[in-house]
N, C-alpha and C. Protein backbone atom coordinates (compact mmCIF):
# COMPACT_ATOMS: atom_id res chain seq x y z
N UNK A 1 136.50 -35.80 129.18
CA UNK A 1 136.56 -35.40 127.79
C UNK A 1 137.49 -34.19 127.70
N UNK A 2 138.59 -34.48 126.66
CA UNK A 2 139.16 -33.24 126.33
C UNK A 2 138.76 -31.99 125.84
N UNK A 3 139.31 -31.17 125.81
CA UNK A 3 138.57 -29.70 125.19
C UNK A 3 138.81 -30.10 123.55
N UNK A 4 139.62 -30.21 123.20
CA UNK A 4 139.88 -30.81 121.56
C UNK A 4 138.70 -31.62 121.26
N UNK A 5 138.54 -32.30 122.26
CA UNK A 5 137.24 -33.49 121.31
C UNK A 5 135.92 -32.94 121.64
N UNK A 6 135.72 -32.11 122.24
CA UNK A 6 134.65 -31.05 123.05
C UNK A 6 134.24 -29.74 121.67
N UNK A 7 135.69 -29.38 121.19
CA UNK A 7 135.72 -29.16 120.05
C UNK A 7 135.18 -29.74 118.84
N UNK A 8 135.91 -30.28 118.34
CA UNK A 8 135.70 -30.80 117.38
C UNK A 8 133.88 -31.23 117.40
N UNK A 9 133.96 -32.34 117.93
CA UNK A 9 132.18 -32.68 118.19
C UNK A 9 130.87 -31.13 118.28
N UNK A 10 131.80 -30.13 118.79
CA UNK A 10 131.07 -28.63 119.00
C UNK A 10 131.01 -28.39 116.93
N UNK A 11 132.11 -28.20 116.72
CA UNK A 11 132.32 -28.07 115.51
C UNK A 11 131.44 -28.80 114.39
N UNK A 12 131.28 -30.03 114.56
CA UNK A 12 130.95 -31.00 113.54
C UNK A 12 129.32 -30.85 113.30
N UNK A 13 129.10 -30.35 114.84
CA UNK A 13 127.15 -30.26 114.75
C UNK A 13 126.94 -29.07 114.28
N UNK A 14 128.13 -28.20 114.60
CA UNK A 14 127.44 -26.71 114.00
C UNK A 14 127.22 -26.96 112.43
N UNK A 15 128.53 -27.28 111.69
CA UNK A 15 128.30 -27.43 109.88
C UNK A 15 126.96 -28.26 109.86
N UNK A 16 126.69 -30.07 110.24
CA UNK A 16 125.81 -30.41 109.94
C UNK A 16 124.39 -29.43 110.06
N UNK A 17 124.28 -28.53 111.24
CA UNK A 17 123.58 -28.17 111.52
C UNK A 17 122.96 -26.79 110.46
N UNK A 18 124.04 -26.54 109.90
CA UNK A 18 124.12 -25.42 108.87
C UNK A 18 123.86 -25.77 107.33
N UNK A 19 124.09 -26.93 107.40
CA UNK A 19 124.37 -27.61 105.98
C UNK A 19 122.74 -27.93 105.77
N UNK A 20 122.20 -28.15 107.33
CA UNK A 20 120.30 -28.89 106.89
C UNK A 20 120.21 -27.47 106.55
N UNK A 21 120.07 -26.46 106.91
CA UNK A 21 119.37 -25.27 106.95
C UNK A 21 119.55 -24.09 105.57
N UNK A 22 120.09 -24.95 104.50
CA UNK A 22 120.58 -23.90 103.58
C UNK A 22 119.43 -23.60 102.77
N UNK A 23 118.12 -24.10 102.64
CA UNK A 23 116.83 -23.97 102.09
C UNK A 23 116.30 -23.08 101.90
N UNK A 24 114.76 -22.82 103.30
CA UNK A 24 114.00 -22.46 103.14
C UNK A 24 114.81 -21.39 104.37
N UNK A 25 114.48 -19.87 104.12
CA UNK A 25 115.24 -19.02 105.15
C UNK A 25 113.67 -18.02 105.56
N UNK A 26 113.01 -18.20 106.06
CA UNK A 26 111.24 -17.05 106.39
C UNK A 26 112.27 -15.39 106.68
N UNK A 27 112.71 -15.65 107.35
CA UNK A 27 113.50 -13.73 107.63
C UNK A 27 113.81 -13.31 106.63
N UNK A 28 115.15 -14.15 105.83
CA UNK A 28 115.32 -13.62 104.54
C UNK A 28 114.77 -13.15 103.62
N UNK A 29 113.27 -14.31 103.26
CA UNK A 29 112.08 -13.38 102.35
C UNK A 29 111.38 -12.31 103.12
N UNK A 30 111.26 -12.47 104.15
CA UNK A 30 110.29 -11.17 104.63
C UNK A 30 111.13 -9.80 104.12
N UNK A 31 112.41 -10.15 104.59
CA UNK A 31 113.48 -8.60 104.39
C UNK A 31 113.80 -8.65 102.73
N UNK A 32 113.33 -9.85 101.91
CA UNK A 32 113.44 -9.52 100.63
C UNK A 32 111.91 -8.59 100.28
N UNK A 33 110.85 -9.21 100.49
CA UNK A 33 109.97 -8.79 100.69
C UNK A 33 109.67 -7.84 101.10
N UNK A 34 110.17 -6.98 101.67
CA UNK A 34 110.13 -5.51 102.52
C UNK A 34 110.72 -4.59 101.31
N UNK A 35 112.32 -5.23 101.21
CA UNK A 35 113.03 -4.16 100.28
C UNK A 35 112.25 -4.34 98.95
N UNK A 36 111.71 -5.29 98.56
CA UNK A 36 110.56 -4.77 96.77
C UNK A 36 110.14 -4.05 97.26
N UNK A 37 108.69 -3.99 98.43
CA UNK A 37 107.77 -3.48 98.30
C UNK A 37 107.96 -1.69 98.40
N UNK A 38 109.35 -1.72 99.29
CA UNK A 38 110.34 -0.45 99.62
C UNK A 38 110.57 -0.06 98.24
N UNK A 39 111.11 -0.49 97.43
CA UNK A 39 111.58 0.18 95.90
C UNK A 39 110.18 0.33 94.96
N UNK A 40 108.96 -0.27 95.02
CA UNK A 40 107.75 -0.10 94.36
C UNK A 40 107.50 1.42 94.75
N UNK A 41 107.20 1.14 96.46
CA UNK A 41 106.57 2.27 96.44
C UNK A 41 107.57 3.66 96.31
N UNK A 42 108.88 3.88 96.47
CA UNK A 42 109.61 4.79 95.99
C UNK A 42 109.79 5.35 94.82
N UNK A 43 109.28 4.32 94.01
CA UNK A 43 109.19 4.41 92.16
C UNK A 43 107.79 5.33 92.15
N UNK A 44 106.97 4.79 93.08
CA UNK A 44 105.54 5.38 92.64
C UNK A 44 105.36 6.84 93.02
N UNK A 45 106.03 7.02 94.25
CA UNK A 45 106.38 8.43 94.71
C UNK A 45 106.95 9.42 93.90
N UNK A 46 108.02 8.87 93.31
CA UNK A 46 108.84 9.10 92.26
C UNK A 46 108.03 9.91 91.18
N UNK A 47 107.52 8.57 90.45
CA UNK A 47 106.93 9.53 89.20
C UNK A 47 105.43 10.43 89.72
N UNK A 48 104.99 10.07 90.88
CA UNK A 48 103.94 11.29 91.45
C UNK A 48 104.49 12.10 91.51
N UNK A 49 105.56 12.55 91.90
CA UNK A 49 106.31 13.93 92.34
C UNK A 49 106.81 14.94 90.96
N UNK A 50 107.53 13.75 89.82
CA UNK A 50 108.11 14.05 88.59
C UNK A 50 107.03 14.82 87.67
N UNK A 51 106.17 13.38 87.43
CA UNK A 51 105.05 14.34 86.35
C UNK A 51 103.62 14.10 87.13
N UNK A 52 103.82 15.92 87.45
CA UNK A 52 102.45 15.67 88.18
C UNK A 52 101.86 16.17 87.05
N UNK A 53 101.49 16.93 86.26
CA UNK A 53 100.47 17.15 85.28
C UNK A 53 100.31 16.52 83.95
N UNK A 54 101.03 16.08 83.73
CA UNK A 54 101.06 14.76 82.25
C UNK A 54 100.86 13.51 82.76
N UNK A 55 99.95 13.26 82.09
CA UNK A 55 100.07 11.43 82.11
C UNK A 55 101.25 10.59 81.75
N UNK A 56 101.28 9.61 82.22
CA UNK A 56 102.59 9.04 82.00
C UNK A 56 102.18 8.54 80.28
N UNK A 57 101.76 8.76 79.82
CA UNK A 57 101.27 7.76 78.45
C UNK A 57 101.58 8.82 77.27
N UNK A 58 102.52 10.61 77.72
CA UNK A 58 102.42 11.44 76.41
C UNK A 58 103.97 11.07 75.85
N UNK A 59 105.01 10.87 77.10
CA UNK A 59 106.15 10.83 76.70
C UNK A 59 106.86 9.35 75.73
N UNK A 60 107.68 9.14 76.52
CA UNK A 60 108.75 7.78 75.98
C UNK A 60 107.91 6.89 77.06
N UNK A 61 107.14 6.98 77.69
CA UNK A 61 106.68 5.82 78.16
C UNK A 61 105.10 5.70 77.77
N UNK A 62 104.74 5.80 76.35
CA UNK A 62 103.68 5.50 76.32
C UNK A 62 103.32 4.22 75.94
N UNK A 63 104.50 3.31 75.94
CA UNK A 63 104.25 1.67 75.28
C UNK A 63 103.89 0.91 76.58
N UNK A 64 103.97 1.58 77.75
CA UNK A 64 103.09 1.25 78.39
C UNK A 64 101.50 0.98 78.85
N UNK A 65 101.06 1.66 78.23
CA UNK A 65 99.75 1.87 77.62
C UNK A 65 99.47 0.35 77.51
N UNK A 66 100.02 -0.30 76.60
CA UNK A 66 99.60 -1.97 75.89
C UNK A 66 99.61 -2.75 77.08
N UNK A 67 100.27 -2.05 78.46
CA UNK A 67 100.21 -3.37 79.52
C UNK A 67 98.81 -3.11 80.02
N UNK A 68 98.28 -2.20 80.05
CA UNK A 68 96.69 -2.02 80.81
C UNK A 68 95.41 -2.08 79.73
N UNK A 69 95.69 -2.02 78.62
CA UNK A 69 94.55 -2.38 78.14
C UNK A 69 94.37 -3.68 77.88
N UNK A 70 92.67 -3.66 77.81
CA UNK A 70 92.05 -4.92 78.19
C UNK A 70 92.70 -6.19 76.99
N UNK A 71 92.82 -7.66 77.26
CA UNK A 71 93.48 -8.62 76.10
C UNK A 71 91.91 -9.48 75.84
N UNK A 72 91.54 -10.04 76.64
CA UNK A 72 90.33 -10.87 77.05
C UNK A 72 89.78 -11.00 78.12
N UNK A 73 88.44 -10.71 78.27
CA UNK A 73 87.46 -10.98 79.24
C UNK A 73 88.15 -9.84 80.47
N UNK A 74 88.65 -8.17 80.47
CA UNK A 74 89.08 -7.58 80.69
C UNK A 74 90.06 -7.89 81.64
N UNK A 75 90.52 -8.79 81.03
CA UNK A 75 92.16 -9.21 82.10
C UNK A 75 92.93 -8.86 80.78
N UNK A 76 93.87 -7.63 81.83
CA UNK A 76 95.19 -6.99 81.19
C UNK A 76 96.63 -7.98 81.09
N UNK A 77 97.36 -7.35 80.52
CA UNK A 77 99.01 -7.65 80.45
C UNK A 77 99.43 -7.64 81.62
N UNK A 78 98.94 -6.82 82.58
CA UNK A 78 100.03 -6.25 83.37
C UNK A 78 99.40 -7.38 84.71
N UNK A 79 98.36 -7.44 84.55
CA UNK A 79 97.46 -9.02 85.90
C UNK A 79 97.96 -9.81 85.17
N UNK A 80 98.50 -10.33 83.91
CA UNK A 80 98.52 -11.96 83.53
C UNK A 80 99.87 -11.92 84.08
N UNK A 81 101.14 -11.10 84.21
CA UNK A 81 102.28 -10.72 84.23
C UNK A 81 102.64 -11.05 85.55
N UNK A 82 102.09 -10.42 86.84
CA UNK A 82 101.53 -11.05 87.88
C UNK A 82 101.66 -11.84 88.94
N UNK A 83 100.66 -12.76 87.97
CA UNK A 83 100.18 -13.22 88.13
C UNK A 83 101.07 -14.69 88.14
N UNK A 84 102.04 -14.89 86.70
CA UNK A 84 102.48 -15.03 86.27
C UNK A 84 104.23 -15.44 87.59
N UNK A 85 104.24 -14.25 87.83
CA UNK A 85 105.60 -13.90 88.65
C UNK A 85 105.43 -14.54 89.90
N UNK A 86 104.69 -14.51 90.84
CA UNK A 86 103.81 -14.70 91.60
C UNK A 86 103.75 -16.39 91.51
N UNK A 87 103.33 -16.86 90.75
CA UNK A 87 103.53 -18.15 90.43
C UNK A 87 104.46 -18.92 90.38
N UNK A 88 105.13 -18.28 89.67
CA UNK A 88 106.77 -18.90 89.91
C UNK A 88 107.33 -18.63 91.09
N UNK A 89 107.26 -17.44 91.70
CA UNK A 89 107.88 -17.50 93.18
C UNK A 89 107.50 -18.39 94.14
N UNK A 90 106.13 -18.65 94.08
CA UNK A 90 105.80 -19.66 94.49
C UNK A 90 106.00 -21.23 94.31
N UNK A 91 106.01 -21.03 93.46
CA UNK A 91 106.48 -22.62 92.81
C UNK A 91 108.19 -23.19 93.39
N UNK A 92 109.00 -22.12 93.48
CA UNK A 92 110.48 -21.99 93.72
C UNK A 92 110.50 -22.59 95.38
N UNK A 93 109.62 -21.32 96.45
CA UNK A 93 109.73 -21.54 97.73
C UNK A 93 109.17 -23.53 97.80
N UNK A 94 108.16 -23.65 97.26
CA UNK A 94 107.40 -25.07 97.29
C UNK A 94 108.57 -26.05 96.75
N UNK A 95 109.13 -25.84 96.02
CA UNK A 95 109.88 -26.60 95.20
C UNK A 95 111.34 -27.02 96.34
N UNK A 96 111.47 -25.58 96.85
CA UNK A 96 113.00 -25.36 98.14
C UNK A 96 112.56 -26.42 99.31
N UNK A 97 111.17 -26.36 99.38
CA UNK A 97 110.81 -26.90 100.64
C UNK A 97 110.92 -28.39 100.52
N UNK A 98 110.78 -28.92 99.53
CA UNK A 98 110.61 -30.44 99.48
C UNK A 98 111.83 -31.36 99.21
């Protein structure tokens, strides 16, 4: 066998081989998964550090308020929301997989 056709045949399995795999990636979400949970908790640090003696609810962010109070059967805005997100991400990975 030549090196050219040693090639090529090297070549041809790598794309096929790349082309099955464009789906479902587990590393990729974990390291997506890392960097949210990385920017949540930096946000939360954030405004702990900013306003430590006011509630967040006196300024320009008090329309937040409407995501935590209760809607029905004391499930908030901010669990249906979620809950909600969560669902669909899920639905997406399930959906990639099949």
């Amino acid at each position: 066998m030549t090196r050219r056709r040693f090639l090529d045949r090297t070549h041809r399995n790598r794309t096929r081989r790349d082309e099955g795999s464009q789906g479902y990636n587990p590393a990729g979400m974990i390291r997506l998964a890392g960097f949210g949970a990385a920017l949540v908790i930096a946000g939360g640090v954030y405004v702990g550090f900013v306003r430590q003696g006011e509630t967040i609810y006196d300024g320009r962010w008090g329309m937040l308020q409407r995501l935590i109070t209760p809607l029905f059967f004391g499930v908030n805005a901010l669990e249906l929301l979620s809950v909600v997100i969560v669902g669909f991400v899920a639905w997406r990975i399930w959906a990639r997989m099949r």
